[in-house]
N, C-alpha and C. Protein backbone atom coordinates (compact mmCIF):
# COMPACT_ATOMS: atom_id res chain seq x y z
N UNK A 1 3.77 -24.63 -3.73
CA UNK A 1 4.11 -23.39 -4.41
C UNK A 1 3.10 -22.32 -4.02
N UNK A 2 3.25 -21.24 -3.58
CA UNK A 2 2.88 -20.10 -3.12
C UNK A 2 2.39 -19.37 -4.85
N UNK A 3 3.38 -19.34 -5.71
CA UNK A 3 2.92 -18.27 -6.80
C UNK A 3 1.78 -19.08 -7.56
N UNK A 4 0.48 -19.18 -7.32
CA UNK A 4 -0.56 -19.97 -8.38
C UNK A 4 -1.03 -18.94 -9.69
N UNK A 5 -1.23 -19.41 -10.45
CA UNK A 5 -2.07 -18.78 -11.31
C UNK A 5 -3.10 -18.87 -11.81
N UNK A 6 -4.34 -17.93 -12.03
CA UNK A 6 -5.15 -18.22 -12.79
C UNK A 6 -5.64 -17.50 -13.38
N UNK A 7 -6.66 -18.31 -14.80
CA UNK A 7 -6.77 -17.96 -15.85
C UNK A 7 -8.68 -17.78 -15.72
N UNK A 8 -9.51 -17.05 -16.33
CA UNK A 8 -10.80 -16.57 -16.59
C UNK A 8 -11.34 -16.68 -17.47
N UNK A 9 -12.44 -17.56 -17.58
CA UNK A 9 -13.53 -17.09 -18.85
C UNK A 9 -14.84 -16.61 -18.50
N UNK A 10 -15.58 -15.91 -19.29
CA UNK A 10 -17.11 -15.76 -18.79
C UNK A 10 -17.90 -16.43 -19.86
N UNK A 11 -18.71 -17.67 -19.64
CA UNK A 11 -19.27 -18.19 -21.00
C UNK A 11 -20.92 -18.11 -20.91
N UNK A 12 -20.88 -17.90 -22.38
CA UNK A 12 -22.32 -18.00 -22.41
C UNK A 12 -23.38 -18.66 -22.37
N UNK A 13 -22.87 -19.32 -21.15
CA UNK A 13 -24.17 -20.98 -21.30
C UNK A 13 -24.53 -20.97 -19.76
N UNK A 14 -25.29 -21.58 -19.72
CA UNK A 14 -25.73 -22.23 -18.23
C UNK A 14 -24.72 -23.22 -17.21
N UNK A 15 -24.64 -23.00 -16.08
CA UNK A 15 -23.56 -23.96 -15.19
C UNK A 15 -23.59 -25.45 -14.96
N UNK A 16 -24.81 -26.10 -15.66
CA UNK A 16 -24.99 -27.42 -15.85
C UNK A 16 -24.16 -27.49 -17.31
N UNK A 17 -24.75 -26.81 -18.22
CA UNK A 17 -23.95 -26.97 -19.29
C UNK A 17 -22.54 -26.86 -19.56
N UNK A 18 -21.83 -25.95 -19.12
CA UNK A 18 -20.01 -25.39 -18.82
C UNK A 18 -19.84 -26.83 -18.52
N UNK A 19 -20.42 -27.16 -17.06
CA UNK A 19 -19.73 -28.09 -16.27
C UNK A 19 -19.66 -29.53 -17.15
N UNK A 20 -20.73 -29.75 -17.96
CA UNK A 20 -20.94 -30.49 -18.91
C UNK A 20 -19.65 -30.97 -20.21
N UNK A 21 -19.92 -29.38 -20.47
CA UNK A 21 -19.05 -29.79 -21.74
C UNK A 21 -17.27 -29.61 -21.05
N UNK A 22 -16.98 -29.20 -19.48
CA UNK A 22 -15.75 -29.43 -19.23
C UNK A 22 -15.52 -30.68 -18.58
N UNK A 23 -16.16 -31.40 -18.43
CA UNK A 23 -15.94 -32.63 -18.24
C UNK A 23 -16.13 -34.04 -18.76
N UNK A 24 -17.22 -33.97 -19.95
CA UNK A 24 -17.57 -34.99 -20.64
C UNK A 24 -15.99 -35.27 -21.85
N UNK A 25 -15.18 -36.59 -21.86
CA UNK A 25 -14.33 -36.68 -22.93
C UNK A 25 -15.27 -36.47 -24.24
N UNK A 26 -16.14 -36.72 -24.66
CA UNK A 26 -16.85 -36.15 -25.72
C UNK A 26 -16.78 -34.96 -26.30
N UNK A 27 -16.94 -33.87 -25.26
CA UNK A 27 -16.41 -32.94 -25.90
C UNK A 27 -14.92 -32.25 -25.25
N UNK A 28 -14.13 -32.76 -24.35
CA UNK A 28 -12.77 -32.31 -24.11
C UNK A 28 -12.11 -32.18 -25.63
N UNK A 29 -12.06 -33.51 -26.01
CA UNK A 29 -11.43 -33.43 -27.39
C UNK A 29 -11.32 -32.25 -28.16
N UNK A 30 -12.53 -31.51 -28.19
CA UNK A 30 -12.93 -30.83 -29.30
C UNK A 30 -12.16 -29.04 -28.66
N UNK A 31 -11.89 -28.67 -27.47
CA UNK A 31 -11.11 -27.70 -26.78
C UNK A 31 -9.82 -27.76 -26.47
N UNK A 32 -9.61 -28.84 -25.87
CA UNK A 32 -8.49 -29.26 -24.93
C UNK A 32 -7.00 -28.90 -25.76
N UNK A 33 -6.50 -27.81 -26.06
CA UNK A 33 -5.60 -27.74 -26.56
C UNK A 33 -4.99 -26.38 -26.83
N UNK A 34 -4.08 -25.68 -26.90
CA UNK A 34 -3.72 -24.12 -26.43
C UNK A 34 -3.73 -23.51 -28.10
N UNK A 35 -3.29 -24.40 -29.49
CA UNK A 35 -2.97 -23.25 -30.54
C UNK A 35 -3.63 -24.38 -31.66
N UNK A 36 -3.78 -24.39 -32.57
CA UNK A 36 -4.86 -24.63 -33.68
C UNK A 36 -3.70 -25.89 -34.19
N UNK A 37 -2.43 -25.34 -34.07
CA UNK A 37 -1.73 -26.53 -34.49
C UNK A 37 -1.60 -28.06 -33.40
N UNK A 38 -2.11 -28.18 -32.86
CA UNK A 38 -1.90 -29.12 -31.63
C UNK A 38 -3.67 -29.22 -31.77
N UNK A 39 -3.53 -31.12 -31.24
CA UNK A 39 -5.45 -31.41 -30.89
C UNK A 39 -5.42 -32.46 -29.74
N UNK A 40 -6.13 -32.46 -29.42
CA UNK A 40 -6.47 -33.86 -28.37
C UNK A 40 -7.21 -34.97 -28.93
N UNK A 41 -6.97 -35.88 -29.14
CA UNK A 41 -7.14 -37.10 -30.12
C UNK A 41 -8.21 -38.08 -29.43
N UNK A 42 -7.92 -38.06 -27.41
CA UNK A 42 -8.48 -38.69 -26.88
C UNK A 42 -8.47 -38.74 -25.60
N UNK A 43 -9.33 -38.63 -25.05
CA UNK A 43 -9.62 -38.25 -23.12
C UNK A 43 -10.40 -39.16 -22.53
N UNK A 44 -10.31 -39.49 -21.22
CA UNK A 44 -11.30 -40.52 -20.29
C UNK A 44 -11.12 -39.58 -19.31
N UNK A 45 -11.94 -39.68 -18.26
CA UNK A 45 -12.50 -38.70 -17.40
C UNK A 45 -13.02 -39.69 -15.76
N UNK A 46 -12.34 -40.32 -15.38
CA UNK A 46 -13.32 -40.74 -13.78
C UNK A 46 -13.17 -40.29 -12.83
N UNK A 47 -14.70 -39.06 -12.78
CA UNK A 47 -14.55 -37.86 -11.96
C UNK A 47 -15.26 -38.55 -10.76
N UNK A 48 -14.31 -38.93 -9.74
CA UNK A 48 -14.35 -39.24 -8.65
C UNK A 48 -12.92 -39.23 -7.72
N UNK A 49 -13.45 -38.96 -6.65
CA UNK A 49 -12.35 -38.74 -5.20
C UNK A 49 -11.40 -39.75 -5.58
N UNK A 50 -10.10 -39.53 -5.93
CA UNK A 50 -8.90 -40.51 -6.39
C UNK A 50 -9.16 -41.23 -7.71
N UNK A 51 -10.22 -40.59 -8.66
CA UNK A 51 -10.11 -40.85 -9.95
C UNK A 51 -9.13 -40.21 -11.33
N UNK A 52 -9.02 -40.68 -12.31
CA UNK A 52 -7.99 -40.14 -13.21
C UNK A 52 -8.63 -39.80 -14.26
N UNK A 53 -8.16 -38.43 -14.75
CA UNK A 53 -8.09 -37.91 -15.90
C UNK A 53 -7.07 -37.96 -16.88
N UNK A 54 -7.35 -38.37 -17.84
CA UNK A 54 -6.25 -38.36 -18.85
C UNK A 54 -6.62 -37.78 -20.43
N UNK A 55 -5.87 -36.66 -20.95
CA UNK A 55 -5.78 -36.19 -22.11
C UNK A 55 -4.42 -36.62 -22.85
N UNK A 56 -5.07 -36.92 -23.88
CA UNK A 56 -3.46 -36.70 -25.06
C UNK A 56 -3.68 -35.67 -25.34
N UNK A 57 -2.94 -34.33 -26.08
CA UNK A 57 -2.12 -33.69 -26.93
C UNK A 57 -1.32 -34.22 -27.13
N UNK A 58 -1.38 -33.57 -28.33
CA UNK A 58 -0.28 -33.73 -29.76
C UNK A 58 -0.89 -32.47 -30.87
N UNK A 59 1.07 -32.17 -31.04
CA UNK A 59 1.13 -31.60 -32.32
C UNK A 59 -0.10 -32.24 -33.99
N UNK A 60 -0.14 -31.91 -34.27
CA UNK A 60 -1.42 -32.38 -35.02
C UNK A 60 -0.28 -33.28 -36.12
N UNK A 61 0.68 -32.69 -36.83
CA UNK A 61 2.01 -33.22 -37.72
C UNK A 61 2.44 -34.55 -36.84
N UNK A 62 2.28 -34.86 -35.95
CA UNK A 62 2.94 -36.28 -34.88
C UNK A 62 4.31 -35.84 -34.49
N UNK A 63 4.95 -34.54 -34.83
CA UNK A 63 6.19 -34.75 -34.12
C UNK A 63 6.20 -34.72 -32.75
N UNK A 64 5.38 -34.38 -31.99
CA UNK A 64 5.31 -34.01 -30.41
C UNK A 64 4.05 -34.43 -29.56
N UNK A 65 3.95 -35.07 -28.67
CA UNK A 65 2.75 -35.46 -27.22
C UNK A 65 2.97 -35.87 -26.67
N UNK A 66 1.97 -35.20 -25.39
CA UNK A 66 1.83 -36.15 -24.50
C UNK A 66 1.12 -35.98 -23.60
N UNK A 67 0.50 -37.21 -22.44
CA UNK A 67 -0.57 -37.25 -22.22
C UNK A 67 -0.42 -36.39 -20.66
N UNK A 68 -1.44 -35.54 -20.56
CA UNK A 68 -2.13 -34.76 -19.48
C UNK A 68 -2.20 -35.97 -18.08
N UNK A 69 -1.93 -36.01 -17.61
CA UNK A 69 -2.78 -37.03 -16.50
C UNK A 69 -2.59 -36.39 -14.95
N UNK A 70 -3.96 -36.58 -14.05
CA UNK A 70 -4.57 -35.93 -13.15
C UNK A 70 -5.00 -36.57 -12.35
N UNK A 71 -5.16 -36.67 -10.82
CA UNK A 71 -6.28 -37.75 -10.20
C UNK A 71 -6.98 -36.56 -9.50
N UNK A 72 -8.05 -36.67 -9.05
CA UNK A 72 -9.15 -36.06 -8.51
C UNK A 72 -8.70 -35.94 -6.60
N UNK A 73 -8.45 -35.13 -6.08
CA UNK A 73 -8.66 -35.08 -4.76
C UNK A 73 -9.71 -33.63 -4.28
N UNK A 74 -10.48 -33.48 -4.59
CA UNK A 74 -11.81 -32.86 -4.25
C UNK A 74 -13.05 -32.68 -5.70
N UNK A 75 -13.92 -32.64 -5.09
CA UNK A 75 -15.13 -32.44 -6.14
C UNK A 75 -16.85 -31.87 -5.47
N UNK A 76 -17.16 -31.02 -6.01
CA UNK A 76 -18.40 -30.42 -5.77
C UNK A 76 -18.84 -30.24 -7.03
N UNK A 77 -19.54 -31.23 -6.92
CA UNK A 77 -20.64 -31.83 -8.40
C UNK A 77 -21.37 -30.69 -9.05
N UNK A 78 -20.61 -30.44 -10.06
CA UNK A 78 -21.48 -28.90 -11.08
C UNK A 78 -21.10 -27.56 -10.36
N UNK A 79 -20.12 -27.19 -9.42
CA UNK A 79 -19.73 -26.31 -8.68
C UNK A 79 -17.93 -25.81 -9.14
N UNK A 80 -17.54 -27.41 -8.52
CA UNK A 80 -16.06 -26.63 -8.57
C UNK A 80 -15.37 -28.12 -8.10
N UNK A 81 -13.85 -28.42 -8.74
CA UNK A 81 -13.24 -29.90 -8.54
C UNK A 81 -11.52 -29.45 -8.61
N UNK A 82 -10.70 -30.05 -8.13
CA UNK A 82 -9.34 -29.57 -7.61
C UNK A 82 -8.83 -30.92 -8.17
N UNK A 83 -7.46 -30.83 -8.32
CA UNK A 83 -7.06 -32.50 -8.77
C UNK A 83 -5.26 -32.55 -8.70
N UNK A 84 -4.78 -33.29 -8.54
CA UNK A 84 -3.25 -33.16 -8.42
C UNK A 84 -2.80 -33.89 -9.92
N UNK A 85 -1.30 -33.26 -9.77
CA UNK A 85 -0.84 -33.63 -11.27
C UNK A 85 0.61 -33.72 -11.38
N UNK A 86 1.49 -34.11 -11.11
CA UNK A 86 2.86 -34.46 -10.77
C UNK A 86 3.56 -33.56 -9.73
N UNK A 87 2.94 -33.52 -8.45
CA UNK A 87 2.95 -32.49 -7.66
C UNK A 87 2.45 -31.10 -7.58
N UNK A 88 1.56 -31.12 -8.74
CA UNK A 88 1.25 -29.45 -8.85
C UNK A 88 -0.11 -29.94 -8.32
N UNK A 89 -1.15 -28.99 -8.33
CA UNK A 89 -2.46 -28.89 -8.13
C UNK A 89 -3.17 -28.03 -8.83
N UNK A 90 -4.59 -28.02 -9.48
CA UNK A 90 -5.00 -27.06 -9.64
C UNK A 90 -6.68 -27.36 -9.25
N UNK A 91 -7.35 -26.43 -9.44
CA UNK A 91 -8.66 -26.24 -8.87
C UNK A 91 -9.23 -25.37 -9.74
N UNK A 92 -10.80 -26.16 -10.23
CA UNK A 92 -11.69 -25.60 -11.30
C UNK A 92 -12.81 -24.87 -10.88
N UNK A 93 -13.64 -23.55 -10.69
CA UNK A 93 -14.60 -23.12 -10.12
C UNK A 93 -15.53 -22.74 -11.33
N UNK A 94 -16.51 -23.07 -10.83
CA UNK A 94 -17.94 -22.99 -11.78
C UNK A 94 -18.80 -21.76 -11.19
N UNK A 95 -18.84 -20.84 -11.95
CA UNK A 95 -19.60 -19.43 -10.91
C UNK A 95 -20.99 -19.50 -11.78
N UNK A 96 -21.97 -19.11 -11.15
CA UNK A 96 -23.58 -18.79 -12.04
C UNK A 96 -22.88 -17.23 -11.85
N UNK A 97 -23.66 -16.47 -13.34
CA UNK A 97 -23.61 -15.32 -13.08
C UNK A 97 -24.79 -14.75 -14.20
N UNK A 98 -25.78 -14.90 -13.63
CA UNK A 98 -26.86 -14.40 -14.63
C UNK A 98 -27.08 -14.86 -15.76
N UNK A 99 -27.08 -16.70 -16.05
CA UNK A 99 -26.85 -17.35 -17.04
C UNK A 99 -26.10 -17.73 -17.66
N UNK A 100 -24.86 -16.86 -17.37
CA UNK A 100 -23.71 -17.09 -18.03
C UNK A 100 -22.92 -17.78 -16.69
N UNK A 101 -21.89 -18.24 -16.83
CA UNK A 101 -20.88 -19.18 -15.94
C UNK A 101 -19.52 -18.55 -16.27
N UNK A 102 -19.04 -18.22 -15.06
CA UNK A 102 -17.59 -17.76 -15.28
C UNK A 102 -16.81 -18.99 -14.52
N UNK A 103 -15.99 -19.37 -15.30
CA UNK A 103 -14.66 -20.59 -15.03
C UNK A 103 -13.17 -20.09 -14.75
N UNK A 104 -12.92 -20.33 -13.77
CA UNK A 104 -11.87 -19.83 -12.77
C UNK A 104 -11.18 -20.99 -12.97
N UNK A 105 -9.73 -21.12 -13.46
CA UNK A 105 -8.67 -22.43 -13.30
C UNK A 105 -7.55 -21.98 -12.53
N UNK A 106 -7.21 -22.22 -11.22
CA UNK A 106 -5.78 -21.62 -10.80
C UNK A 106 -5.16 -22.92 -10.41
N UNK A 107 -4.00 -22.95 -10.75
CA UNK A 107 -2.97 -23.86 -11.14
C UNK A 107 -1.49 -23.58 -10.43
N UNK A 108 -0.78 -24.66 -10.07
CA UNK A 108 1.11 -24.13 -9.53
C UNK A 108 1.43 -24.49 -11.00
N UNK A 109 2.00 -23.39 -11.46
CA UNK A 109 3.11 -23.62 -12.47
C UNK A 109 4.19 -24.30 -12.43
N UNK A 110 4.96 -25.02 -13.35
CA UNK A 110 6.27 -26.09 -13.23
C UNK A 110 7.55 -24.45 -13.26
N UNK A 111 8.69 -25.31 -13.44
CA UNK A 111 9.84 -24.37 -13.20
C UNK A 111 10.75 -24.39 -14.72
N UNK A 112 9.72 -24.86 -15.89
CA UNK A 112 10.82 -24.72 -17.13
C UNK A 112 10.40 -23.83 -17.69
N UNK A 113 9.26 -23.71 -17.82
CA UNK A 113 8.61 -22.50 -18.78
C UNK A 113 8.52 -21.45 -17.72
N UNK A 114 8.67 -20.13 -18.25
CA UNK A 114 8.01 -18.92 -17.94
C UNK A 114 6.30 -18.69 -17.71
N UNK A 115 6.92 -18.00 -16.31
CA UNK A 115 5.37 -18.02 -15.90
C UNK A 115 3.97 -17.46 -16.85
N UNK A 116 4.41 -16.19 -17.63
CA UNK A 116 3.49 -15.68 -18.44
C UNK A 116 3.63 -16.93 -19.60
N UNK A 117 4.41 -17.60 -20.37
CA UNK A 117 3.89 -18.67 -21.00
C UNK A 117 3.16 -19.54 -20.33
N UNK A 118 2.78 -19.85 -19.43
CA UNK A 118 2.05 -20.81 -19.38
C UNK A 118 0.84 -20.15 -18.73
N UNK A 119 0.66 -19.10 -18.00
CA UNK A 119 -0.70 -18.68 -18.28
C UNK A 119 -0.94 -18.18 -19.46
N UNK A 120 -0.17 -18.24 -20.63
CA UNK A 120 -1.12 -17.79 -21.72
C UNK A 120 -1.66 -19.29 -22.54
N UNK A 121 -0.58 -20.34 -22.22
CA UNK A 121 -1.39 -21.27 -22.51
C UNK A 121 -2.63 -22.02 -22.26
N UNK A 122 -2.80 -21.73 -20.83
CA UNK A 122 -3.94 -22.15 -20.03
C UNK A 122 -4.78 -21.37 -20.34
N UNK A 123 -4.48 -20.07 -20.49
CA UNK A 123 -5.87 -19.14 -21.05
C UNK A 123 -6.38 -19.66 -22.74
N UNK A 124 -5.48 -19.58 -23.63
CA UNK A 124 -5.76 -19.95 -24.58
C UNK A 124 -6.45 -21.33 -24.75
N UNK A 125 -6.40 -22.31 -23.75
CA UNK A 125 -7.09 -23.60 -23.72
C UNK A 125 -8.36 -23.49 -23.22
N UNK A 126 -8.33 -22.23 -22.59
CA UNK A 126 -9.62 -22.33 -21.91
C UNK A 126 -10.65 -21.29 -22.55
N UNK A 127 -9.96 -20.46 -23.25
CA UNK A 127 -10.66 -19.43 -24.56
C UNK A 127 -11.23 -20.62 -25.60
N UNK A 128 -10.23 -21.63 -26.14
CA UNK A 128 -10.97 -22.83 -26.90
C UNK A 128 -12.20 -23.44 -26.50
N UNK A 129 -12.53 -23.58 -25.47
CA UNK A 129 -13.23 -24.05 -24.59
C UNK A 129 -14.43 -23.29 -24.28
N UNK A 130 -14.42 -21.57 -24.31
CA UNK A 130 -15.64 -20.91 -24.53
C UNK A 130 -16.19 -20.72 -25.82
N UNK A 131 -15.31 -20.87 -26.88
CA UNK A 131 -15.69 -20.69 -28.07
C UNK A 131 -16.72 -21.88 -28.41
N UNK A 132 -15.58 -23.44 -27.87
CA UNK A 132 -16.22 -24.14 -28.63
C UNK A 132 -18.10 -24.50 -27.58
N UNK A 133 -17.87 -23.95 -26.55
CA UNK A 133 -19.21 -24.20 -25.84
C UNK A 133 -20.57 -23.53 -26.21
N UNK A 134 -19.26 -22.18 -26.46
CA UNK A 134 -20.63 -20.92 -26.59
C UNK A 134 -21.31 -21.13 -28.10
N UNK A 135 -20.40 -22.22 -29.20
CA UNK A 135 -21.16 -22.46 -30.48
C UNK A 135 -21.52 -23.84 -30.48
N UNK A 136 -21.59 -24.78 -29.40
CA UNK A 136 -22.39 -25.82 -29.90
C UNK A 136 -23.76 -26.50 -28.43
């Protein structure tokens, strides 16, 4: 797919730390999820060349989930990591920018949802994700 998208944060932490809290399942849980009604219950992470990532979401009520899953085909340790996902791809960049770290996610969108829905979901997952970094 030619049309990718991506989504921006600028956080207020250091690029060991970002990279930290976006990859440790410890704290995925606590972001990983686009609207307050929906959580991630539980994540494993083996960040290596042909390793798998896997998130649940779920509606928080149980009517709705399901699990995220990813394998790793590139990685630059505390920099930036790319990964495939039922034919899509996306790619994570870790920027230093004067202490703060800006996180770049560009992603191929699927063909059911509308494109602006789903970059607003990805933004909103990844706004969770500065909030919850920049307060703990």
């Amino acid at each position: 797919m030619n049309n990718k998208i991506t989504v921006t944060a600028t956080i207020n932490a250091d690029r060991k730390k970002v990279w930290d809290y976006y990859t440790n399942p410890t704290h995925i849980v606590n972001w990983n999820f686009a609207d307050s009604s929906w959580h991630c219950p539980s994540a494993s992470n083996d960040m290596t060349i042909g390793g798998r990532y896997i998130a649940r979401m779920e509606s928080k009520d149980g009517s709705f989930g399901f699990d995220f899953e990813a394998n790793y085909t590139k990685i630059d340790n505390g920099k930036s990591f790319s990964y495939e996902f039922g034919g899509r791809h996306a790619t994570v960049e870790f920027n230093e920018l004067n202490g703060h770290t800006e996180v770049n996610v560009t992603f191929d969108p699927e063909t059911v949802n509308p494109i602006e829905m789903q970059e607003k979901g990805w933004q909103a997952i990844l706004n969770n994700f500065k909030q919850y970094t920049e307060t703990n």
